[in-house]
N, C-alpha and C. Protein backbone atom coordinates (compact mmCIF):
# COMPACT_ATOMS: atom_id res chain seq x y z
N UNK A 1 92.53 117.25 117.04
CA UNK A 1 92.19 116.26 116.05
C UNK A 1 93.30 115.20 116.00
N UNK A 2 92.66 114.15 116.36
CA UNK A 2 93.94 112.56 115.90
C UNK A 2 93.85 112.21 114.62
N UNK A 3 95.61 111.88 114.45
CA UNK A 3 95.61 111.19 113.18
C UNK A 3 95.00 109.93 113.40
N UNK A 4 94.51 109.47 112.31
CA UNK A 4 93.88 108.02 112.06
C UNK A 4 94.22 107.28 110.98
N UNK A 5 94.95 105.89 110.97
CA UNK A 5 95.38 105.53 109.79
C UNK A 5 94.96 104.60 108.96
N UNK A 6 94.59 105.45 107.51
CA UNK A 6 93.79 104.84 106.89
C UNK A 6 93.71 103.43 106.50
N UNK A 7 92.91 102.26 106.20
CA UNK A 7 92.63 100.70 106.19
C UNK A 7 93.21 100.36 104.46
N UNK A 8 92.95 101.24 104.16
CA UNK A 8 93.31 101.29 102.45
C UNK A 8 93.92 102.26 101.83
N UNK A 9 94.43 101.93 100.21
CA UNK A 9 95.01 102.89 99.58
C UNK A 9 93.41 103.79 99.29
N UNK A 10 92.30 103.23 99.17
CA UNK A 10 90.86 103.86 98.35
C UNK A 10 91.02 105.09 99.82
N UNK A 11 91.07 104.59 100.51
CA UNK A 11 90.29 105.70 102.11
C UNK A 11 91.49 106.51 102.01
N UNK A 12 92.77 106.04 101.98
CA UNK A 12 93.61 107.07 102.35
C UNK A 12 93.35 108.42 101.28
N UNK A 13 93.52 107.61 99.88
CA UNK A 13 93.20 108.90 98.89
C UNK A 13 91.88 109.39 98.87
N UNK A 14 91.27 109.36 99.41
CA UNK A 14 89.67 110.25 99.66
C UNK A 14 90.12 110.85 100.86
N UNK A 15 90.33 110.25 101.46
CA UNK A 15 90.86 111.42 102.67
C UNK A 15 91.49 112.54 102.69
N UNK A 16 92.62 112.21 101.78
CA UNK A 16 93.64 113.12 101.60
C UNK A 16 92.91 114.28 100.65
N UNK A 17 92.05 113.95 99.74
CA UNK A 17 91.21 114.75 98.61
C UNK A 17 90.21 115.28 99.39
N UNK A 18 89.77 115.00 100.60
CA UNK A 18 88.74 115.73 101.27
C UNK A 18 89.15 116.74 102.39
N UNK A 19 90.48 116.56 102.59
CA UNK A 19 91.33 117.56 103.63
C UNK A 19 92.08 118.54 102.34
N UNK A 20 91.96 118.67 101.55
CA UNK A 20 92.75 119.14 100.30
C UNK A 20 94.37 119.07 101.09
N UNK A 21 94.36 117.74 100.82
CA UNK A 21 96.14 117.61 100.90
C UNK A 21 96.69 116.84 99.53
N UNK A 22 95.66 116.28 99.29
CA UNK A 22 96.14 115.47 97.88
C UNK A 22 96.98 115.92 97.40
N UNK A 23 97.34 117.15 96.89
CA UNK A 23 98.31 117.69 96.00
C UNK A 23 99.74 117.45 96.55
N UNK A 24 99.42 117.93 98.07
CA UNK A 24 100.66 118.12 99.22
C UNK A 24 101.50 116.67 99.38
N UNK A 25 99.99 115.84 99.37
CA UNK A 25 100.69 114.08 99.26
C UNK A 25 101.36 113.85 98.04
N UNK A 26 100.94 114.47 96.38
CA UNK A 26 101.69 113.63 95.93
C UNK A 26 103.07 114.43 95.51
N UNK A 27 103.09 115.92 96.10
CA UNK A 27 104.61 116.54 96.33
C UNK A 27 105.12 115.78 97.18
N UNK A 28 104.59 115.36 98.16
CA UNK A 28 105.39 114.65 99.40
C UNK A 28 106.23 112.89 98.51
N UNK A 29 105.17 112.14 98.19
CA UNK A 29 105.97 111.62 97.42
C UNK A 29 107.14 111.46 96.37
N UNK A 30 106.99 112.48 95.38
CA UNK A 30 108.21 113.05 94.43
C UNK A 30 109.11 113.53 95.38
N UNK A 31 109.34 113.77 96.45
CA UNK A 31 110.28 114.67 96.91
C UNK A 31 111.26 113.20 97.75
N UNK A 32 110.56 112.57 98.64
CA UNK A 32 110.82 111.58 99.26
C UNK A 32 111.61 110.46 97.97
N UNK A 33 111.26 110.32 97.10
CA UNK A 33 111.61 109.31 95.50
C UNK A 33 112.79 109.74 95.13
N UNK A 34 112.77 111.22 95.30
CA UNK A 34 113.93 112.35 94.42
C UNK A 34 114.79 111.91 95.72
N UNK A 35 114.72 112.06 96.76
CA UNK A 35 116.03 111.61 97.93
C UNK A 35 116.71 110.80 98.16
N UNK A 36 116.10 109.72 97.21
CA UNK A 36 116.17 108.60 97.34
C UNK A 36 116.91 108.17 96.25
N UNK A 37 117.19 109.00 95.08
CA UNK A 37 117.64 108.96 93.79
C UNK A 37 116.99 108.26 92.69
N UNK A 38 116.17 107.89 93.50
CA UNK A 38 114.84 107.38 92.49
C UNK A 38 113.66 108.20 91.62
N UNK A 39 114.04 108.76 90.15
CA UNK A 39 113.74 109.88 89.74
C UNK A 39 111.87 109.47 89.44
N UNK A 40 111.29 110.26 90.36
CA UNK A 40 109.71 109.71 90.08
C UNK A 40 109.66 111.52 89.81
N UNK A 41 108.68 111.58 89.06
CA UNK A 41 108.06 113.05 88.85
C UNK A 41 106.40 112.82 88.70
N UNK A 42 105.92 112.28 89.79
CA UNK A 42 103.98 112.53 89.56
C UNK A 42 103.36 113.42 89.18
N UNK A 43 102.72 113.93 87.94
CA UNK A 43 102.15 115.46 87.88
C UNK A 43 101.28 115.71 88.85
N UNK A 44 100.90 117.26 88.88
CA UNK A 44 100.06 117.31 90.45
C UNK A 44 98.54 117.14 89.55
N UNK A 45 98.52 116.97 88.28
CA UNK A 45 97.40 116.90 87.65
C UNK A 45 96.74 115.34 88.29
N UNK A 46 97.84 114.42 88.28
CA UNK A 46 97.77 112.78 88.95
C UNK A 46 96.35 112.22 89.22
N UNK A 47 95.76 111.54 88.71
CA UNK A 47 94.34 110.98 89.51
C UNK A 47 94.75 110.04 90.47
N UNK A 48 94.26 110.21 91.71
CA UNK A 48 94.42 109.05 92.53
C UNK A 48 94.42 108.13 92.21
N UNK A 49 93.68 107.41 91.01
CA UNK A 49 93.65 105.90 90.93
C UNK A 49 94.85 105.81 89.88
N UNK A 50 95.22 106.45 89.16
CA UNK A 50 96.73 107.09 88.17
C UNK A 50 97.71 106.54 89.36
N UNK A 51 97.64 107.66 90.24
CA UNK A 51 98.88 107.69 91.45
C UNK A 51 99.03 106.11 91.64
N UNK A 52 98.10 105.53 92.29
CA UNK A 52 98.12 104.15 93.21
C UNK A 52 98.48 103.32 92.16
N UNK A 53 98.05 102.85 90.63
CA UNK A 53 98.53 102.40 89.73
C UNK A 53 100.11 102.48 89.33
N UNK A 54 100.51 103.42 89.06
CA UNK A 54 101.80 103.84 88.65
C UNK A 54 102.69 103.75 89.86
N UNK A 55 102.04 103.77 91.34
CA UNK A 55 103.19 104.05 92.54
C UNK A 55 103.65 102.84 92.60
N UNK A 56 102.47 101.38 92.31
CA UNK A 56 102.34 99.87 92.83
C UNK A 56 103.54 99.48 91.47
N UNK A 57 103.36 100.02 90.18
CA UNK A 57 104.30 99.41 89.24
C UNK A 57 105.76 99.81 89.58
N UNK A 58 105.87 101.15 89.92
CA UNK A 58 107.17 101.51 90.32
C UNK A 58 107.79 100.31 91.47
N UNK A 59 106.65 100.56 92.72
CA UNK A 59 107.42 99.89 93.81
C UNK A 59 108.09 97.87 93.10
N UNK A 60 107.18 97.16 92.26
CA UNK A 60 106.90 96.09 91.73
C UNK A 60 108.37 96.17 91.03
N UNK A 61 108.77 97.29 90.14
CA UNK A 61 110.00 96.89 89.42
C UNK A 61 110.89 96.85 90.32
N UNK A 62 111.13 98.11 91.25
CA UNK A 62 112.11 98.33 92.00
C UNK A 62 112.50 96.86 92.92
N UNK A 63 111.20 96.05 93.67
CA UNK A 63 111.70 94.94 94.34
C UNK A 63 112.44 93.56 93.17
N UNK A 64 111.77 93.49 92.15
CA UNK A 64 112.46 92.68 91.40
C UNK A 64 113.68 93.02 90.66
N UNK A 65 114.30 94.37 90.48
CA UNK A 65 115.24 94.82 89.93
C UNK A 65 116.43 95.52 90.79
N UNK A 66 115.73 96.42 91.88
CA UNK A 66 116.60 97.08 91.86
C UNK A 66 116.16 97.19 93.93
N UNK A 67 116.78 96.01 94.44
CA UNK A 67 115.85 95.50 95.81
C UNK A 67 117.06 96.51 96.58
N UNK A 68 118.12 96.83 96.58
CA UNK A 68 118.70 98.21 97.29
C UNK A 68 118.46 99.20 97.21
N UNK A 69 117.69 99.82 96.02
CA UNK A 69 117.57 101.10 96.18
C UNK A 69 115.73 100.87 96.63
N UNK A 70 115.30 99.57 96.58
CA UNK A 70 114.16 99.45 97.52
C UNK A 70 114.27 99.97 99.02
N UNK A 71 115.02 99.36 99.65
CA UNK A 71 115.29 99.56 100.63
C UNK A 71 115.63 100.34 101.33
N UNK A 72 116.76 101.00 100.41
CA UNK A 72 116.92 102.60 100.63
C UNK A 72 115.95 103.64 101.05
N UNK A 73 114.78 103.43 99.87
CA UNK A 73 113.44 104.22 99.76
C UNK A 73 112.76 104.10 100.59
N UNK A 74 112.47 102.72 101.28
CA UNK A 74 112.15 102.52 102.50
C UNK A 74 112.05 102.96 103.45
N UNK A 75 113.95 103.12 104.06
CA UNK A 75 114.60 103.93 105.03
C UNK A 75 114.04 105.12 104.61
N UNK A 76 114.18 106.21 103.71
CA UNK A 76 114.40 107.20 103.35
C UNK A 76 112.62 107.68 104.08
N UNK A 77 111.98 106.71 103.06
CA UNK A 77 110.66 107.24 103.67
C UNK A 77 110.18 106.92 104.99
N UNK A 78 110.76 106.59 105.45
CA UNK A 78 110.78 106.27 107.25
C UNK A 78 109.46 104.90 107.67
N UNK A 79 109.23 103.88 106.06
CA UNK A 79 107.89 103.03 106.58
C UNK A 79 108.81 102.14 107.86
N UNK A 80 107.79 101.89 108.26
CA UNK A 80 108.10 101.05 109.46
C UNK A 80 108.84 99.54 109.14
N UNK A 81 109.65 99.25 109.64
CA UNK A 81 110.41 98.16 108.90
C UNK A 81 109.58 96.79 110.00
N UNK A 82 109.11 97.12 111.09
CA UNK A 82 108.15 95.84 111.92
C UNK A 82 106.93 95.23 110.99
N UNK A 83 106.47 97.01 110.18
CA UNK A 83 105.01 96.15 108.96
C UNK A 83 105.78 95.50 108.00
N UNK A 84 107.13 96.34 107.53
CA UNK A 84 107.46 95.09 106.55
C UNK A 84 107.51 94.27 106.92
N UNK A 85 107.95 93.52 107.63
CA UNK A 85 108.42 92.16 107.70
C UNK A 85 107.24 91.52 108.17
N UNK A 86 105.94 92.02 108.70
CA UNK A 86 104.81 91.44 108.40
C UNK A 86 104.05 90.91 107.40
N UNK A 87 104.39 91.13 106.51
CA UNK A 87 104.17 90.90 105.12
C UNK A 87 105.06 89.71 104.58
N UNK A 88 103.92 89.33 103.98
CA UNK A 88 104.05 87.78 103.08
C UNK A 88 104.87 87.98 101.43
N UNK A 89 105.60 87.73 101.56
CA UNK A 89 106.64 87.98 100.14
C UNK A 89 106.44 86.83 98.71
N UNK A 90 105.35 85.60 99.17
CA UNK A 90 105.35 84.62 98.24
C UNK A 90 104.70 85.02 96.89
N UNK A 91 103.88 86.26 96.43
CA UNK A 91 103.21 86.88 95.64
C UNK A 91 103.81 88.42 95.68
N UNK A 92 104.65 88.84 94.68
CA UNK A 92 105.46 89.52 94.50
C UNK A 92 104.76 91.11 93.86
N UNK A 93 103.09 90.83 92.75
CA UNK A 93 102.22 91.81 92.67
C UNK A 93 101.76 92.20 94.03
N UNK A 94 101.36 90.77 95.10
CA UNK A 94 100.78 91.62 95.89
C UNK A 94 101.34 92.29 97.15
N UNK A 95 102.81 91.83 97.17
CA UNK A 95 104.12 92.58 97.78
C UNK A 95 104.00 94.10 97.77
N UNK A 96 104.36 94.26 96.31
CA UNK A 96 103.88 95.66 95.99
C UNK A 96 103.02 96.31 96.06
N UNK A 97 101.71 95.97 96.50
CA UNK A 97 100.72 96.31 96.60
C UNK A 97 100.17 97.26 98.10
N UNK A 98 101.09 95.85 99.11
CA UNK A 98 100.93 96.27 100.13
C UNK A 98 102.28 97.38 100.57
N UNK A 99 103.30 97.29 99.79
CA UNK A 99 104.06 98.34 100.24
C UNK A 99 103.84 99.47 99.56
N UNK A 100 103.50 99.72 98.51
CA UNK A 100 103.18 101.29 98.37
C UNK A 100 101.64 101.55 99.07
N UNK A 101 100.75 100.64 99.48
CA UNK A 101 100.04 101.14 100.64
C UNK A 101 100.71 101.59 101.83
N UNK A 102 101.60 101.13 102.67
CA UNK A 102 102.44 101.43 103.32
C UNK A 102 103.37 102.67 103.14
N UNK A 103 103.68 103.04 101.95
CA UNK A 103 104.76 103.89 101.60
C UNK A 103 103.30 104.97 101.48
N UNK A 104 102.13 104.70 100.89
CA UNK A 104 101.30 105.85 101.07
C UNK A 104 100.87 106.40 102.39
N UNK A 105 100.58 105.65 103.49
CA UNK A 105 100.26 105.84 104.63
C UNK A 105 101.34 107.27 105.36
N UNK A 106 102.91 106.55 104.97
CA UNK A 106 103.61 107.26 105.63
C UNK A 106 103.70 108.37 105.52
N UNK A 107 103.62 108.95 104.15
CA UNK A 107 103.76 109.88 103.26
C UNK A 107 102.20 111.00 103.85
N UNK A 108 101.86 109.87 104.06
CA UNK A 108 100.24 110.90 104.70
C UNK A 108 99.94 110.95 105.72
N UNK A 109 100.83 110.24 106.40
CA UNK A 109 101.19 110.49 107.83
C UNK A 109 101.66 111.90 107.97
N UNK A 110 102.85 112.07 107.57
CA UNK A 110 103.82 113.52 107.02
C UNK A 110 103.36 114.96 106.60
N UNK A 111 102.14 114.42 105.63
CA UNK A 111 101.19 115.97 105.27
C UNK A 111 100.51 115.83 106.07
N UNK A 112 99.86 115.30 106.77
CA UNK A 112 98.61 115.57 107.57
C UNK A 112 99.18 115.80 108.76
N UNK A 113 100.64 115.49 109.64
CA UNK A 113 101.07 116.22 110.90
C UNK A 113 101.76 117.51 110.26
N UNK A 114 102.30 117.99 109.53
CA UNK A 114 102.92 118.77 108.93
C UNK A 114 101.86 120.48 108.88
N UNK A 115 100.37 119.58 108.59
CA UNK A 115 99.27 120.44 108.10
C UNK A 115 98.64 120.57 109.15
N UNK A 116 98.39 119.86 109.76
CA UNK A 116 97.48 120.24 111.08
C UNK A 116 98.51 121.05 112.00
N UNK A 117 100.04 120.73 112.33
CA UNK A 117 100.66 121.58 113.18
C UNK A 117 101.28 122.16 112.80
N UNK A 118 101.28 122.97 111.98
CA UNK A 118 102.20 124.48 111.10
C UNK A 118 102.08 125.38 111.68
């Protein structure tokens, strides 16, 4: 089975809820946040559309406030630094938007090779 990477935050989280990794994704996130010293605690109760809401405000403060330990989180979570810089920075909601899509991808990149090859 190939990974395939999802077009959206909507597909990725149905995906992840239809492989029952959801939970695994949003441990994978808290854990990756916590390394980062960035204290996120998602309950595993989380609704996907909860998660993607709350992940986009987090990422949104962090670039206007606190753009090193952005970056950090970045590194930490291993997104690809070639998509960042593909990205258009003149709209700062939709900055965030596209990087915690990105920061979700990776993150589900991680459970889903993790889960399929254990």
């Amino acid at each position: 089975m190939n990974f395939i990477a999802p077009q959206s935050i909507e597909s990725l989280l149905i995906e992840a809820e239809k492989e029952a990794l959801y939970l695994q994704l949003v441990e994978q996130i808290n854990k990756d946040f916590n390394l980062a010293n960035e204290g996120i605690d998602f309950p595993k109760s989380i609704s996907p559309e909860e998660l993607k809401i709350q992940l986009h405000e987090k990422i949104y403060r962090m670039i206007q406030y606190k753009f090193a330990e952005y970056l950090n989180l970045l590194y930490i979570i291993d997104v690809s630094e070639e998509e960042i810089k593909k990205l258009d920075g003149s709209d700062l909601v939709v900055l965030a938007e596209q990087v915690a899509f990105l920061i979700l991808k990776r993150e589900w990149q991680k459970v889903w090779f993790r889960n399929k090859f254990k």
